[in-house]
C-alpha atoms as a PDB file:
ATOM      1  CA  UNK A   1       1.984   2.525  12.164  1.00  0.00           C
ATOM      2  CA  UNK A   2       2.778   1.483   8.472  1.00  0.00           C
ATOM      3  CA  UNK A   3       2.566  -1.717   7.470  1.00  0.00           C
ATOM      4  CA  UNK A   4       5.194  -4.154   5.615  1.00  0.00           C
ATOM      5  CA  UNK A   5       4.233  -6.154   2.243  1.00  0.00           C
ATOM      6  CA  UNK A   6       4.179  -9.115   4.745  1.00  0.00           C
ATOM      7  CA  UNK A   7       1.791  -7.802   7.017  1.00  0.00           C
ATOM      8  CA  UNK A   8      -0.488  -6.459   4.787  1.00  0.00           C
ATOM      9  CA  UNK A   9      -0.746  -9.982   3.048  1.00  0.00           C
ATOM     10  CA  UNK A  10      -0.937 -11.582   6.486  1.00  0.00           C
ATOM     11  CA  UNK A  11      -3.562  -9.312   7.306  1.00  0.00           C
ATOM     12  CA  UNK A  12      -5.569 -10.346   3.833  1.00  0.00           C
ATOM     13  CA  UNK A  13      -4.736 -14.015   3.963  1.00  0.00           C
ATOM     14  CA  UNK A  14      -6.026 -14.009   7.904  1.00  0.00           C
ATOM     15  CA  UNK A  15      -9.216 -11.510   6.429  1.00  0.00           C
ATOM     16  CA  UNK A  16     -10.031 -14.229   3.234  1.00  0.00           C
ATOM     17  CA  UNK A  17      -9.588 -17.497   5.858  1.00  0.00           C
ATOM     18  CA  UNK A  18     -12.765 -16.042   7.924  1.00  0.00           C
ATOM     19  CA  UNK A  19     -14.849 -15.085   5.657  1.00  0.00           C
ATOM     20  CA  UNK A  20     -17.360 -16.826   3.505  1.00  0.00           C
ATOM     21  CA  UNK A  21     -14.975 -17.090   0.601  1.00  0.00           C
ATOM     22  CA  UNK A  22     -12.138 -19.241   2.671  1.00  0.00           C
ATOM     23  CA  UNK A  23     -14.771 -21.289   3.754  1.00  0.00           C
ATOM     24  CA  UNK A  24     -16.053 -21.924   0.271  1.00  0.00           C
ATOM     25  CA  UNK A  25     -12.431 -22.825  -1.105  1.00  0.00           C
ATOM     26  CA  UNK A  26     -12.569 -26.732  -1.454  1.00  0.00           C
ATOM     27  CA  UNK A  27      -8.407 -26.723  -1.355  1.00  0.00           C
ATOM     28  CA  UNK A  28      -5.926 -24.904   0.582  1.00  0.00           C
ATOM     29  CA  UNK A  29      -5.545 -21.120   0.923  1.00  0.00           C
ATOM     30  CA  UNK A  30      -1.947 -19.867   0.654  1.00  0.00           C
ATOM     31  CA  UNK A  31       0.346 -16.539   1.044  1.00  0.00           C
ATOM     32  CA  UNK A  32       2.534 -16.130  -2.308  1.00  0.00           C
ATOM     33  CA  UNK A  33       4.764 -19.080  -3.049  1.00  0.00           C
ATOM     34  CA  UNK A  34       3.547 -21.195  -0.724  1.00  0.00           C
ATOM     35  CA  UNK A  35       1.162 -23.426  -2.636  1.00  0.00           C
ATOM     36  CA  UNK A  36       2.629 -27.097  -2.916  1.00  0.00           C
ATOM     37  CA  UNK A  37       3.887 -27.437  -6.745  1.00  0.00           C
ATOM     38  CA  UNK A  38       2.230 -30.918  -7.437  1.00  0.00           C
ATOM     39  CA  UNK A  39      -1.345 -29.670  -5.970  1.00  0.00           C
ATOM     40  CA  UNK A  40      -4.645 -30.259  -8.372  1.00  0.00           C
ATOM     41  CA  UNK A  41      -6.797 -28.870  -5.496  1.00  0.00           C
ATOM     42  CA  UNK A  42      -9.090 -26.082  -5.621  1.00  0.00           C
ATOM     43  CA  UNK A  43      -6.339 -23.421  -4.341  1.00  0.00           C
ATOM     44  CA  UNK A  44      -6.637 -19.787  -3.570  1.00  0.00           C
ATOM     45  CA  UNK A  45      -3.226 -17.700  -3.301  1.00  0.00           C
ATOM     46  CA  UNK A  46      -2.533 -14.290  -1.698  1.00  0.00           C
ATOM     47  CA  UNK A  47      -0.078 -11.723  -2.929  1.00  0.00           C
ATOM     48  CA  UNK A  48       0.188  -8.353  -2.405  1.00  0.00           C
ATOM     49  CA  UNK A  49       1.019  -6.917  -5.805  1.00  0.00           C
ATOM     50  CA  UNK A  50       2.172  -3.142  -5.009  1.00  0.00           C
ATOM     51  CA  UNK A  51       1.702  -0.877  -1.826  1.00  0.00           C
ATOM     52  CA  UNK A  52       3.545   2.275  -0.835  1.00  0.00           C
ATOM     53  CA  UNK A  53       4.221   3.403   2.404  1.00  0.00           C
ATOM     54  CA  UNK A  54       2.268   6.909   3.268  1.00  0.00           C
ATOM     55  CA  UNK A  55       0.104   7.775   5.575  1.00  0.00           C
ATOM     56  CA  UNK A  56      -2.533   6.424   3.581  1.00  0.00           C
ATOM     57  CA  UNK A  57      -1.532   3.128   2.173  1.00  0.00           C
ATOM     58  CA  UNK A  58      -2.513   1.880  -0.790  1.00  0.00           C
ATOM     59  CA  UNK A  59      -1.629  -0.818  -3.007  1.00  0.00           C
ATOM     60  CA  UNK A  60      -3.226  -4.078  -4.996  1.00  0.00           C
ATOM     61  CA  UNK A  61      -3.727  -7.791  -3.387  1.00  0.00           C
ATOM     62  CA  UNK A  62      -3.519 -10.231  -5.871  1.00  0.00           C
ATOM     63  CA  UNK A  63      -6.204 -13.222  -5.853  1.00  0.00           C
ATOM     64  CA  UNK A  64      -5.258 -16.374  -7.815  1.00  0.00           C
ATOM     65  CA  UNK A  65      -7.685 -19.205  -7.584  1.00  0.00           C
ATOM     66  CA  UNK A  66      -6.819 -22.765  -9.401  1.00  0.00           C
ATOM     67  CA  UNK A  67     -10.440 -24.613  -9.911  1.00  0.00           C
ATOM     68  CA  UNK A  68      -9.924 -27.883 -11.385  1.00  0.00           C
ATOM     69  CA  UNK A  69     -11.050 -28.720 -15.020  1.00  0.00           C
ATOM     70  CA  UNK A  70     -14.530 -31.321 -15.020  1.00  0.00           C
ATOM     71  CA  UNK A  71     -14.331 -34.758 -17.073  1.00  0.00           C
ATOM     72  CA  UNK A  72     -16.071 -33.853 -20.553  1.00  0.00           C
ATOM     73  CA  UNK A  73     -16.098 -36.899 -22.278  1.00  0.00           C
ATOM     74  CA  UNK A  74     -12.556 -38.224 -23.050  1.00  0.00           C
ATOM     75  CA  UNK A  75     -11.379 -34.231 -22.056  1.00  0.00           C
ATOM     76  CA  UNK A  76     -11.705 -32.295 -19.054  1.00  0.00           C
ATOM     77  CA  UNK A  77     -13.207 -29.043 -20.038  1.00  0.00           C
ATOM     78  CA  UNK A  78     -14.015 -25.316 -17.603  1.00  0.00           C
ATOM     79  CA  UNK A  79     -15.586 -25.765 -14.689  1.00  0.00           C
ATOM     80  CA  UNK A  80     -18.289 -23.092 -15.563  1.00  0.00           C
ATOM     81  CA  UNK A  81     -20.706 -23.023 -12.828  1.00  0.00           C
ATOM     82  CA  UNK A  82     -18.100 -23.478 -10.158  1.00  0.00           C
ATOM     83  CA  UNK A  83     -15.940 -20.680 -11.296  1.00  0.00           C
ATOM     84  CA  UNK A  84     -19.239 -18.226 -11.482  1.00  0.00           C
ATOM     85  CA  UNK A  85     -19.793 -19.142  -8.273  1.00  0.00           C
ATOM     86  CA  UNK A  86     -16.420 -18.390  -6.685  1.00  0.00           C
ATOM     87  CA  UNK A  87     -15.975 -14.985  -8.905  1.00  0.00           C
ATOM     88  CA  UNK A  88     -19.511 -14.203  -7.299  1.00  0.00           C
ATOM     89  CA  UNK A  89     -17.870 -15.071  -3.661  1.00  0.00           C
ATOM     90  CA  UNK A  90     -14.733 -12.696  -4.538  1.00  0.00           C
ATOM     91  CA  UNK A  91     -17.052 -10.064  -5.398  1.00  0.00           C
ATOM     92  CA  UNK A  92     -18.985 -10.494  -2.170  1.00  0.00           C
ATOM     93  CA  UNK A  93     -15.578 -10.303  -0.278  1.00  0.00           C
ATOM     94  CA  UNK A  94     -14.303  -7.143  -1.633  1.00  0.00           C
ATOM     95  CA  UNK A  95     -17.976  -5.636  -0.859  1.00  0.00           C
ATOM     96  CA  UNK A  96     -19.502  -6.744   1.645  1.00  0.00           C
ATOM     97  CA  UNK A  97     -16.137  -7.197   3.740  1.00  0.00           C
ATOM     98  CA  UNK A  98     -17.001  -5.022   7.301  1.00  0.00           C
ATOM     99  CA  UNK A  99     -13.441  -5.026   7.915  1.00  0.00           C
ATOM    100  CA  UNK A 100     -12.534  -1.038   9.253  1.00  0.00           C
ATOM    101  CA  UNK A 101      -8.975  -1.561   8.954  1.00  0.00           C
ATOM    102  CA  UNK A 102      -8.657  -1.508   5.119  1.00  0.00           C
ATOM    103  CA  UNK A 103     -10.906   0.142   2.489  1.00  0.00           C
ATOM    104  CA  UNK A 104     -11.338  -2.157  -0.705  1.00  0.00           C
ATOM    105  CA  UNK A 105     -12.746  -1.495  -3.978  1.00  0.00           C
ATOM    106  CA  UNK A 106     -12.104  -4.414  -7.032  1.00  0.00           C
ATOM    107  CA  UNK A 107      -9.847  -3.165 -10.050  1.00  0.00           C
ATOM    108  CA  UNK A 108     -11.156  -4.721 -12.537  1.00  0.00           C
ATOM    109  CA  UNK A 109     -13.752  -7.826 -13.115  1.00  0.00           C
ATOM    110  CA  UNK A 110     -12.618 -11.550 -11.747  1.00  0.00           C
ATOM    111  CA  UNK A 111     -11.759 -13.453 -14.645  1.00  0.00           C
ATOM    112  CA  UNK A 112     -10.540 -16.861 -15.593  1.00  0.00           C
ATOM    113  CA  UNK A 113      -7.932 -18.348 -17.655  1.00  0.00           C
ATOM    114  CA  UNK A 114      -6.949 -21.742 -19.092  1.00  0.00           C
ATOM    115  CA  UNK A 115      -3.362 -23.173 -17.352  1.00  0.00           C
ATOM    116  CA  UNK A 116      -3.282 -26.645 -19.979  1.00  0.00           C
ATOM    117  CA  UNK A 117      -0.641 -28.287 -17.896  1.00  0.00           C
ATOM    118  CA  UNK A 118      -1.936 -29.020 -14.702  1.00  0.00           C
ATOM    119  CA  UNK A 119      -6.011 -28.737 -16.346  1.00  0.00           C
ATOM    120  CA  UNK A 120      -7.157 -26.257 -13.979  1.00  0.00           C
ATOM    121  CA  UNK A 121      -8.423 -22.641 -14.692  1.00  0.00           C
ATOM    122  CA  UNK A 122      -7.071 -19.156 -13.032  1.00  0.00           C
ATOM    123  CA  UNK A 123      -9.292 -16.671 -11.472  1.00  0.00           C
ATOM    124  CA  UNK A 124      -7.492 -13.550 -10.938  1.00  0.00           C
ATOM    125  CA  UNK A 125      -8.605 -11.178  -9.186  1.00  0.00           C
ATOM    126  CA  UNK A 126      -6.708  -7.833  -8.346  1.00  0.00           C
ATOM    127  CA  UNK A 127      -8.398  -5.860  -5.022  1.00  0.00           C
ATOM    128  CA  UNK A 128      -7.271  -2.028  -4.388  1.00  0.00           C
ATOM    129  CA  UNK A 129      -6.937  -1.050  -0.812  1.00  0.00           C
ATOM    130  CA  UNK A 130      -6.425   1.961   1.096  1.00  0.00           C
ATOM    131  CA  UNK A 131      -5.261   1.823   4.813  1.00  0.00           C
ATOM    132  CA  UNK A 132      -4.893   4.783   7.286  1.00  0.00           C
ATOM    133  CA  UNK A 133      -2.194   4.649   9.643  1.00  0.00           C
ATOM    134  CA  UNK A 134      -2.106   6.120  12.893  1.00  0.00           C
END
C-alpha cells in the first residue's frame, strides 16, 4: 500500500517521539505548521519535504530543531554544546533507527543557523528514505 505525505510524516513524527532523540527534546515535537508561533522552547518540527509514489517510495523528511540562544554577558550567544549534542542524537536516529518499515540514510551533515528574531538557532536536518510497499 502507498503511503500519503501525511502518513509518511505521521509515521516519522510517531518514529522521532519514541526514540532517544524525542526524549532528549526539552520542548515540544511537532508535524509541519503546527509549532505555536510565540514558542522560545527547544522545538523539533517534522516535514516531509518530497516523496513520490512507486513501489519503492522515496522522498526527504525535513528536521528543524529551534535550541534557544544562552545569556553571554549582556547578549545571548549559540548554544554550542547543546546543539553538538542534539546533531549527535539526529545522527544516531537516522543510524541506529531498527525501524524495518523505512530505510534511512542522512543527505547531508546536520547543521545550524542563526534565526536573530526569536534568538534561537536552526538545526536542519534533511533524512532520505526509501519504503517498499506491498
Amino acid at each position: 500500500m502507498i503511503k500519503t505525505e501525511q502518513e509518511i510524516e505521521r509515521d516519522f513524527y510517531t518514529m522521532i517521539k519514541s526514540s532517544e532523540l524525542g526524549t532528549e527534546i526539552r520542548g515540544g515535537l511537532y508535524r509541519d505548521g503546527m509549532r505555536p508561533d510565540n514558542s522560545v522552547e527547544e522545538d523539533l518540527i517534522v516535514k516531509l519535504l518530497s516523496g513520490d509514489d512507486e513501489q519503492v517510495q522515496e522522498g526527504v523528511i525535513v528536521i528543524n530543531l529551534y535550541v534557544p540562544d544562552i545569556p553571554n554577558g549582556s547578549r545571548k550567544v549559540k548554544d554550542l554544546q547543546r546543539i553538538a549534542d542534539l546533531q549527535s542524537c539526529i545522527r544516531s536516529f537516522i543510524n541506529d533507527n531498527e525501524n524495518t518499515e523505512y530505510l534511512m540514510s542522512s543527505d547531508g551533515t546536520p547543521k545550524s543557523m542563526l534565526n536573530e528574531d526569536i534568538n534561537q538557532h536552526l538545526i536542519v536536518a534533511r533524512i532520505k528514505y526509501k519504503r517498499i510497499t506491498v
